[in-house]
N, C-alpha and C. Protein backbone atom coordinates (compact mmCIF):
# COMPACT_ATOMS: atom_id res chain seq x y z
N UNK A 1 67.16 95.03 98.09
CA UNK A 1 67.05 95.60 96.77
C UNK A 1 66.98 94.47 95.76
N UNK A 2 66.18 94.44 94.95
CA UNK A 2 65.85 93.00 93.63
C UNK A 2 67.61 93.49 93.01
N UNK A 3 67.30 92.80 92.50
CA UNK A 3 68.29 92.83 91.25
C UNK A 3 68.48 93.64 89.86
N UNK A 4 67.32 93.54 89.68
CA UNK A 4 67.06 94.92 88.65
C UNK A 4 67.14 96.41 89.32
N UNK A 5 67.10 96.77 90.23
CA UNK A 5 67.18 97.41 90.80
C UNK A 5 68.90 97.43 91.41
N UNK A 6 69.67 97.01 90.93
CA UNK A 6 71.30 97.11 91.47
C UNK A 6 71.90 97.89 90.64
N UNK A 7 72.64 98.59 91.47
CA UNK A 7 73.61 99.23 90.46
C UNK A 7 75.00 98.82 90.06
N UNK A 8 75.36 99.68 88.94
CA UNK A 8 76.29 98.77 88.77
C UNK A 8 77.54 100.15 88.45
N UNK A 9 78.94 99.52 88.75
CA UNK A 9 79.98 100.14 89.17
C UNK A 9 80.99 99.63 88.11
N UNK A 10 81.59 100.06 87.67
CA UNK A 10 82.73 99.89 86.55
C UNK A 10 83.96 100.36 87.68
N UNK A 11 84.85 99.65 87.87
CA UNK A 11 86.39 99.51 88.50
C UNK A 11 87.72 99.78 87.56
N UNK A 12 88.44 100.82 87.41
CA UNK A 12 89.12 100.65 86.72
C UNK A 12 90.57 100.92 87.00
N UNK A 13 91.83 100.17 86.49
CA UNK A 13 93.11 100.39 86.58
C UNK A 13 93.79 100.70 85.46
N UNK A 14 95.33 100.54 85.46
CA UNK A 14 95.59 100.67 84.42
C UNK A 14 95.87 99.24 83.97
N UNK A 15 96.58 98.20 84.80
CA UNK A 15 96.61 96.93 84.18
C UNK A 15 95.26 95.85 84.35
N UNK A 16 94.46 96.36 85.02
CA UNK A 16 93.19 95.35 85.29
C UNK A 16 94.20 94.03 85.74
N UNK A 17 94.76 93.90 86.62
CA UNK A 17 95.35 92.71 87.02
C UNK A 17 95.32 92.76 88.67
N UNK A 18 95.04 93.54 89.61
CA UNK A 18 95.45 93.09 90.74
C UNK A 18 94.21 94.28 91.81
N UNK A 19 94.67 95.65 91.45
CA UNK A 19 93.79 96.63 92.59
C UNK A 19 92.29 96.14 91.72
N UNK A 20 91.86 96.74 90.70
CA UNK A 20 90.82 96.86 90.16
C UNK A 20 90.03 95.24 89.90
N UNK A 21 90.75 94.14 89.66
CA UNK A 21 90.56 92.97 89.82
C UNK A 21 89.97 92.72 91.66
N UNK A 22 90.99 92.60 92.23
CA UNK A 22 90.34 92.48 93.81
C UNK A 22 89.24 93.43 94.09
N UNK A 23 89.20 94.74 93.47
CA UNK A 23 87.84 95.24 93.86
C UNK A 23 86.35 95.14 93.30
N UNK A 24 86.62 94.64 92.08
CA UNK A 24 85.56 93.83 91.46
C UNK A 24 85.12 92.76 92.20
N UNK A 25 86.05 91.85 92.44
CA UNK A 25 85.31 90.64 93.55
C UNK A 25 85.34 90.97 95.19
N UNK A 26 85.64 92.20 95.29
CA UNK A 26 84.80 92.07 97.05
C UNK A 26 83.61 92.76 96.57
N UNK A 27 83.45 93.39 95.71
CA UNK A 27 82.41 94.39 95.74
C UNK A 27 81.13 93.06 95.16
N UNK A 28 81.48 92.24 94.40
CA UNK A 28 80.49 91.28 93.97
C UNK A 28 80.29 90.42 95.29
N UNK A 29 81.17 89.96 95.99
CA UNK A 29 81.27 88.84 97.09
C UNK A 29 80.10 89.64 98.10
N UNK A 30 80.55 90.85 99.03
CA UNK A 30 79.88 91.70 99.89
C UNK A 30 78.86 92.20 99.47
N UNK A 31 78.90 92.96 98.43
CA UNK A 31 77.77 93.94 98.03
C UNK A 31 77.03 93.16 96.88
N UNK A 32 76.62 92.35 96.85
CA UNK A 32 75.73 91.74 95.15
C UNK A 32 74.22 91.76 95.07
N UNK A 33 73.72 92.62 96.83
CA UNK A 33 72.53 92.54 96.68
C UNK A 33 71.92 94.13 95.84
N UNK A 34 73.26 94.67 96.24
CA UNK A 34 73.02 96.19 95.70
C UNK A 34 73.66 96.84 94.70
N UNK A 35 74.91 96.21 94.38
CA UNK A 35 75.79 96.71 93.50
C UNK A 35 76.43 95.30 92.36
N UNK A 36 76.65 95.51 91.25
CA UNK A 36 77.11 94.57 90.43
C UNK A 36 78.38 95.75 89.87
N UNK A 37 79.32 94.84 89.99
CA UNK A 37 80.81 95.24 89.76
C UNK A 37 81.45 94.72 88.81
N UNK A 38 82.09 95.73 87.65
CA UNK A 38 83.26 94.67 86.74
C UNK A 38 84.43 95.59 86.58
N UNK A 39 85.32 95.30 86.14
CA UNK A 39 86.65 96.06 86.59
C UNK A 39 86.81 95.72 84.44
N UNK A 40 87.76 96.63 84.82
CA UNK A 40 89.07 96.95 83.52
C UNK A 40 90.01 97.55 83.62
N UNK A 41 90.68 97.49 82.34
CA UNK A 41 92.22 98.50 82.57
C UNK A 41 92.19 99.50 81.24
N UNK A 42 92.83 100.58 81.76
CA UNK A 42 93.20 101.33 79.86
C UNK A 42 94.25 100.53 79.59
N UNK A 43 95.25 100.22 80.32
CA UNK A 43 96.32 99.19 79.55
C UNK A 43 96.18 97.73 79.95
N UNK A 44 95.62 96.52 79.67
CA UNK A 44 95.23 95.28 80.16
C UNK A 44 96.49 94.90 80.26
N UNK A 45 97.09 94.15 81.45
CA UNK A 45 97.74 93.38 81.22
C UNK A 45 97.62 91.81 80.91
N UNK A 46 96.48 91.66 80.26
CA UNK A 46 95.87 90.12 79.78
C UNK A 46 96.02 88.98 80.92
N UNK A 47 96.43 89.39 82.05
CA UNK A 47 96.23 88.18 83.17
C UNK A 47 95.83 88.95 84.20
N UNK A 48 95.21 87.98 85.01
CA UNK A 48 95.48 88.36 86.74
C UNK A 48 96.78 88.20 87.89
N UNK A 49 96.97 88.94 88.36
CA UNK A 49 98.33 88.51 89.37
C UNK A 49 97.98 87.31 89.88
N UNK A 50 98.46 86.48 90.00
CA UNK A 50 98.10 85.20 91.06
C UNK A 50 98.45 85.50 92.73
N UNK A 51 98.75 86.73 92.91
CA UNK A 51 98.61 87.06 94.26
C UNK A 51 97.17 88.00 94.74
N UNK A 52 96.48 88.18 93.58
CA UNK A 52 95.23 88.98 93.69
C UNK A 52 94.32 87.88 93.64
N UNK A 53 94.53 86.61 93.40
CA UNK A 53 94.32 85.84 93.39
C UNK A 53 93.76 84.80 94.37
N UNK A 54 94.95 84.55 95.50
CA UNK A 54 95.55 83.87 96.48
C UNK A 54 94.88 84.84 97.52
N UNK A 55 95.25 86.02 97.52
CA UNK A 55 95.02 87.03 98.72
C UNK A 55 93.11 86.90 98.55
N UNK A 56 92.61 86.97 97.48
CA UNK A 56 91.24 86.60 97.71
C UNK A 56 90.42 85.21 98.00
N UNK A 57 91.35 84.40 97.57
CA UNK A 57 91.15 82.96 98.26
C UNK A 57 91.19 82.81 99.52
N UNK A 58 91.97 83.63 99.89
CA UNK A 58 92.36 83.39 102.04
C UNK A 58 91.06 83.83 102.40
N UNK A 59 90.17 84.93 102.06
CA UNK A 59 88.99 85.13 102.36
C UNK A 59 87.89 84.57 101.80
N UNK A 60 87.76 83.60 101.25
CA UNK A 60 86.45 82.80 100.68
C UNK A 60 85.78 83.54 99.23
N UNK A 61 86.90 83.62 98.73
CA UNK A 61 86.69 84.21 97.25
C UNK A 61 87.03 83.77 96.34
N UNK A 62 86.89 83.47 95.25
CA UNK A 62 87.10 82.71 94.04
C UNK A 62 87.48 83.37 92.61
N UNK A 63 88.57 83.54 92.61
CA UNK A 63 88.65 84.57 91.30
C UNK A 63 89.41 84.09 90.59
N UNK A 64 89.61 82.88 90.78
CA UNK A 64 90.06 81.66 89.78
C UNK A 64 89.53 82.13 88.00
N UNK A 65 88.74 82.55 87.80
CA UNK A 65 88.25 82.45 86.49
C UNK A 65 88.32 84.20 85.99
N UNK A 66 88.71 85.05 86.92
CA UNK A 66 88.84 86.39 86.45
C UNK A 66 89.63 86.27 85.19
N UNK A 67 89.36 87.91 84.25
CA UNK A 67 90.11 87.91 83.15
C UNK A 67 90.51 89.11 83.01
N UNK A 68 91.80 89.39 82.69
CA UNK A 68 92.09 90.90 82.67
C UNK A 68 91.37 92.16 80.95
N UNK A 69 90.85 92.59 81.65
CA UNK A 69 89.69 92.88 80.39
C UNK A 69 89.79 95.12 80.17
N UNK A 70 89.77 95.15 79.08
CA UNK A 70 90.24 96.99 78.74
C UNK A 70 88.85 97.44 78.56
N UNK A 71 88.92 98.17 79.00
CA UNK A 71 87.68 99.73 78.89
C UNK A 71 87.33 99.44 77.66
N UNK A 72 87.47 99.50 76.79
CA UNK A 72 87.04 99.48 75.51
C UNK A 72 85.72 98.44 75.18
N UNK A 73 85.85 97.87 76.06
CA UNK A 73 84.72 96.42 76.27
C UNK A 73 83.46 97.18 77.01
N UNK A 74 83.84 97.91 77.48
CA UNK A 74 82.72 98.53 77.94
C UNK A 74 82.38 100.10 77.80
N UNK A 75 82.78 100.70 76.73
CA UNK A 75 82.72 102.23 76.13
C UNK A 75 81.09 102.88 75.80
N UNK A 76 80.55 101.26 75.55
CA UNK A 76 79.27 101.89 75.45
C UNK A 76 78.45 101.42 76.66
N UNK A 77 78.27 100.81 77.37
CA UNK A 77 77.77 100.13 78.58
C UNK A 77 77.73 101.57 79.95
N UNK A 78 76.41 101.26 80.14
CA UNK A 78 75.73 102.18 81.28
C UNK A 78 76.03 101.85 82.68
N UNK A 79 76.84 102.82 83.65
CA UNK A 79 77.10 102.51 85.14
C UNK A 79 76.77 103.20 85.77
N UNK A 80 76.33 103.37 87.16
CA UNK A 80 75.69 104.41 87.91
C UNK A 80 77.30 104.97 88.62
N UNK A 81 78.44 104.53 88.89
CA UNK A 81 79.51 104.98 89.20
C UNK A 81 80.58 104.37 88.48
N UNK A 82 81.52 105.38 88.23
CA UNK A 82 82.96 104.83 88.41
C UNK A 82 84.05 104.81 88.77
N UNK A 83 84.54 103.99 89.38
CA UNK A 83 85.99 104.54 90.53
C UNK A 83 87.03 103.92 90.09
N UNK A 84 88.13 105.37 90.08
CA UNK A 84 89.75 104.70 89.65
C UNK A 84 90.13 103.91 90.56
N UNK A 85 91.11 102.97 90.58
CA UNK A 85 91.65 103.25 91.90
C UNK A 85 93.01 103.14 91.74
N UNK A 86 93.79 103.76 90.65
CA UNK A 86 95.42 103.85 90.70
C UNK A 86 95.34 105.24 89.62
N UNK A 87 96.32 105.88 90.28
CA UNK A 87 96.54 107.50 89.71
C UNK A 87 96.76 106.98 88.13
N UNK A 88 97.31 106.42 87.32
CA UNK A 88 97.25 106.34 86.37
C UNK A 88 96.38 106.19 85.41
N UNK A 89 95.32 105.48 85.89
CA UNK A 89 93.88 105.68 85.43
C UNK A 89 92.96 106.33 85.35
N UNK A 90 93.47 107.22 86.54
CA UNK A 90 92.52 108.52 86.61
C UNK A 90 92.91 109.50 86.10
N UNK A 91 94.41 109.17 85.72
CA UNK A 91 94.69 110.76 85.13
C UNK A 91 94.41 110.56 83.29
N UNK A 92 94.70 109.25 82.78
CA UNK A 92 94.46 108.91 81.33
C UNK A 92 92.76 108.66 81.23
N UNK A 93 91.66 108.48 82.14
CA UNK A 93 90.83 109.14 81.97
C UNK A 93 89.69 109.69 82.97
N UNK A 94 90.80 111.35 82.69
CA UNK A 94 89.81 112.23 82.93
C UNK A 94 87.53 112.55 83.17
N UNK A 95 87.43 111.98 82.10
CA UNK A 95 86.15 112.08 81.98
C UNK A 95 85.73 110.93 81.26
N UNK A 96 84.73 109.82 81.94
CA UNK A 96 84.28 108.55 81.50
C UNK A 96 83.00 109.26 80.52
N UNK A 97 82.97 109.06 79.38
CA UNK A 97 82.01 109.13 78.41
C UNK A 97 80.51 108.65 78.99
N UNK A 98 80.78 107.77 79.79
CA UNK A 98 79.47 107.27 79.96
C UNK A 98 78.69 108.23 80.98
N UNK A 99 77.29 107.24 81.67
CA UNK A 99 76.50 108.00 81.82
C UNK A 99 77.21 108.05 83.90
N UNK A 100 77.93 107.37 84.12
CA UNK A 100 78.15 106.92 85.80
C UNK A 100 78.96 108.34 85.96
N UNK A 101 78.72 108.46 87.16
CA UNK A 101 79.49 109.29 88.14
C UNK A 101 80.72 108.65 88.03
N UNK A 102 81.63 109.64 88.67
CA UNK A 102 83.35 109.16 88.66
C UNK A 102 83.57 109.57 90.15
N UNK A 103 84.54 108.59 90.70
CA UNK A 103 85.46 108.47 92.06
C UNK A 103 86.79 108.11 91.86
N UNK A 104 87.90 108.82 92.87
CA UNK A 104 89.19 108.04 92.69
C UNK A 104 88.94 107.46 93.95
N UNK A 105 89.76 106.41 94.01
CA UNK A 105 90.09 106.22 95.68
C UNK A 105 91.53 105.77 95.13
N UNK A 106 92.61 105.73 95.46
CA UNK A 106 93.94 105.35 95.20
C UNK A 106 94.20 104.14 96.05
N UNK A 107 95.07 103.40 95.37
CA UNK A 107 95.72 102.37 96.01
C UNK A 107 96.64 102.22 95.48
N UNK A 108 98.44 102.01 96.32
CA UNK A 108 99.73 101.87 95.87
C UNK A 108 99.47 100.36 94.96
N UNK A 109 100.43 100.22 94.05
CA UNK A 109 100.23 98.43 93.26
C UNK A 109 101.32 97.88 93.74
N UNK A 110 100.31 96.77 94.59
CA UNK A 110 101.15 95.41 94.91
C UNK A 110 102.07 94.44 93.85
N UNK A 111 101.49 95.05 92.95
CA UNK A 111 102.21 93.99 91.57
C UNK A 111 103.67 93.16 91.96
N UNK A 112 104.86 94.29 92.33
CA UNK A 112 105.57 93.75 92.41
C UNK A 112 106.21 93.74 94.08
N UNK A 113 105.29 92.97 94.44
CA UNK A 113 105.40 93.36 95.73
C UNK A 113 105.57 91.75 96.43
N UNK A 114 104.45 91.64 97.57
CA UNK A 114 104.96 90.46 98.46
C UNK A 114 103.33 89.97 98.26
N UNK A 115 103.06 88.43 98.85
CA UNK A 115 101.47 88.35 99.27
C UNK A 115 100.95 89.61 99.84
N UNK A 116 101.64 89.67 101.22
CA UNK A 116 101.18 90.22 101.97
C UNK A 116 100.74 91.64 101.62
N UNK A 117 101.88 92.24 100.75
CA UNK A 117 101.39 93.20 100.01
C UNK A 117 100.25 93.55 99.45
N UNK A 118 99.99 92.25 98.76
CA UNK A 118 98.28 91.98 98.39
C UNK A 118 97.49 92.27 99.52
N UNK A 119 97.58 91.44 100.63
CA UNK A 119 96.84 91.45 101.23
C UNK A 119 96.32 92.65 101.81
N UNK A 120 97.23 93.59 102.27
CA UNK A 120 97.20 95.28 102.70
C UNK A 120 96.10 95.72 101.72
N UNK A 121 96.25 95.91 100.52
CA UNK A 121 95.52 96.32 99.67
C UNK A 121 94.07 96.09 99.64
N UNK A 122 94.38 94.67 99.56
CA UNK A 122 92.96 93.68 99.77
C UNK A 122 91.97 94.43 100.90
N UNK A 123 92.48 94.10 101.95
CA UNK A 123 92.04 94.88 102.95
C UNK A 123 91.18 96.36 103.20
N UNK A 124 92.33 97.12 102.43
CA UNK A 124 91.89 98.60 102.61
C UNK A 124 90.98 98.75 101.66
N UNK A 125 90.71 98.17 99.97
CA UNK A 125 89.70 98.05 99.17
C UNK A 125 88.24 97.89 100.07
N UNK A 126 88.66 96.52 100.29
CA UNK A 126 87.47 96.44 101.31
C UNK A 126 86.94 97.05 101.96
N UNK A 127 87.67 97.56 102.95
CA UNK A 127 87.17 98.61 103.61
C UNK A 127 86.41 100.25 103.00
N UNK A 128 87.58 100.78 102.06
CA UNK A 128 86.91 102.12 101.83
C UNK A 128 86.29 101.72 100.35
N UNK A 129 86.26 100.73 99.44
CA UNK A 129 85.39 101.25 98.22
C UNK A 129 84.14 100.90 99.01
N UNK A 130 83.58 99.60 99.89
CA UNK A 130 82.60 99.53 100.77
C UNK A 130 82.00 100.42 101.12
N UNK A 131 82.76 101.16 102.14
CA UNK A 131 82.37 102.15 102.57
C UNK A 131 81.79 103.29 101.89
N UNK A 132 82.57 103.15 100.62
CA UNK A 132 82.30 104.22 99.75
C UNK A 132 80.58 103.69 98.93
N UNK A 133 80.54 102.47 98.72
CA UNK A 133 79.58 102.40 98.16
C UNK A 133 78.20 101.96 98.89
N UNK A 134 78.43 102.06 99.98
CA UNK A 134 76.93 102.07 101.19
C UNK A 134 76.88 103.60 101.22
N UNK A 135 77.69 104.47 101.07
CA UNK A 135 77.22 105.80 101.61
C UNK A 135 76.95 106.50 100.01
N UNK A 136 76.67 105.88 98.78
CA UNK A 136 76.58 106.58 97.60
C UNK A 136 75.42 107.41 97.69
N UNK A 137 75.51 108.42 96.85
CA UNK A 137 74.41 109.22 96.51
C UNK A 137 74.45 109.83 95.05
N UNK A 138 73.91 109.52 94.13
CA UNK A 138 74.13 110.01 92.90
C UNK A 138 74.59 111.36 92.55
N UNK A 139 73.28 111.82 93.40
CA UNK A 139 72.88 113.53 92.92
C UNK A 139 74.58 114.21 94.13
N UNK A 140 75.07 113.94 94.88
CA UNK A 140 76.32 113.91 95.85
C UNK A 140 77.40 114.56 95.25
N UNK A 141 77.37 113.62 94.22
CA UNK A 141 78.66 113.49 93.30
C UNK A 141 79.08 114.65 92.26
N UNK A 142 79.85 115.47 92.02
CA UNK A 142 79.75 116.46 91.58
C UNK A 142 80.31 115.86 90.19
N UNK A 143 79.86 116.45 88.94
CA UNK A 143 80.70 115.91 87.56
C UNK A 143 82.00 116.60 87.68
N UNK A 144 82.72 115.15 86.95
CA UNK A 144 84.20 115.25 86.81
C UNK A 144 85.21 115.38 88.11
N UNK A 145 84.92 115.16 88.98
CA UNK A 145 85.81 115.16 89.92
C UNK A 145 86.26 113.66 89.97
């Protein structure tokens, strides 16, 4: 798929620091021939965890320069999907204004947790937003769910 031709996926949490951060960069790392990914939070917590960090470094990832960044940066900006992935985000918002489809997938927050904690997470991101986004289908997706 060119590049103009990629879609693009908005990630969102509530702190943009750790689930929604790590899924922005596997989804750019793995998927960049088809999908372009950026994450946010409704509540930023203005950094990245340095274990969302670390846990993506062990796999050849670089998120050294991530920034924890709020929805609001992107209120008017066009996505073909968007996926929560912590209940708190999905429940404060209900319905993305924009033009993308909506997904939850949940993930517990490592925040205050262990590496390894990260790493679990890390992992299962990988696995099912992946999964989730090789098997997309626009027309699939029912509004507002």
């Amino acid at each position: 798929m060119n590049s103009w031709m990629k879609r693009r996926v908005l990630i969102l949490c509530t702190g943009n620091s750790a689930r929604s951060q790590m899924a922005e960069a596997l989804v750019n790392h793995f998927r960049d021939a088809q999908w372009g990914a950026i994450s946010a939070g409704t509540h930023p917590a203005g950094k990245v965890h340095p274990f969302a960090i670390a846990a993506l470094k062990e796999i050849g990832i670089d998120a050294s320069r991530a920034r924890s960044k709020s929805i609001d940066e992107f209120r008017d900006a066009n996505f073909d999907l968007v996926i929560t992935v912590c209940d708190s985000a999905a429940e404060e918002c209900p319905l993305w204004l924009g033009q993308g489809k909506r997904a939850h997938i949940s993930y517990p927050d490592p925040a205050r947790g262990t590496l390894d904690d990260f790493r679990k997470v890390r992992d299962d991101i990988r696995r099912r937003v992946i999964e989730y986004l090789d098997s997309f289908e626009p027309e699939s997706i029912d509004k507002g769910k």
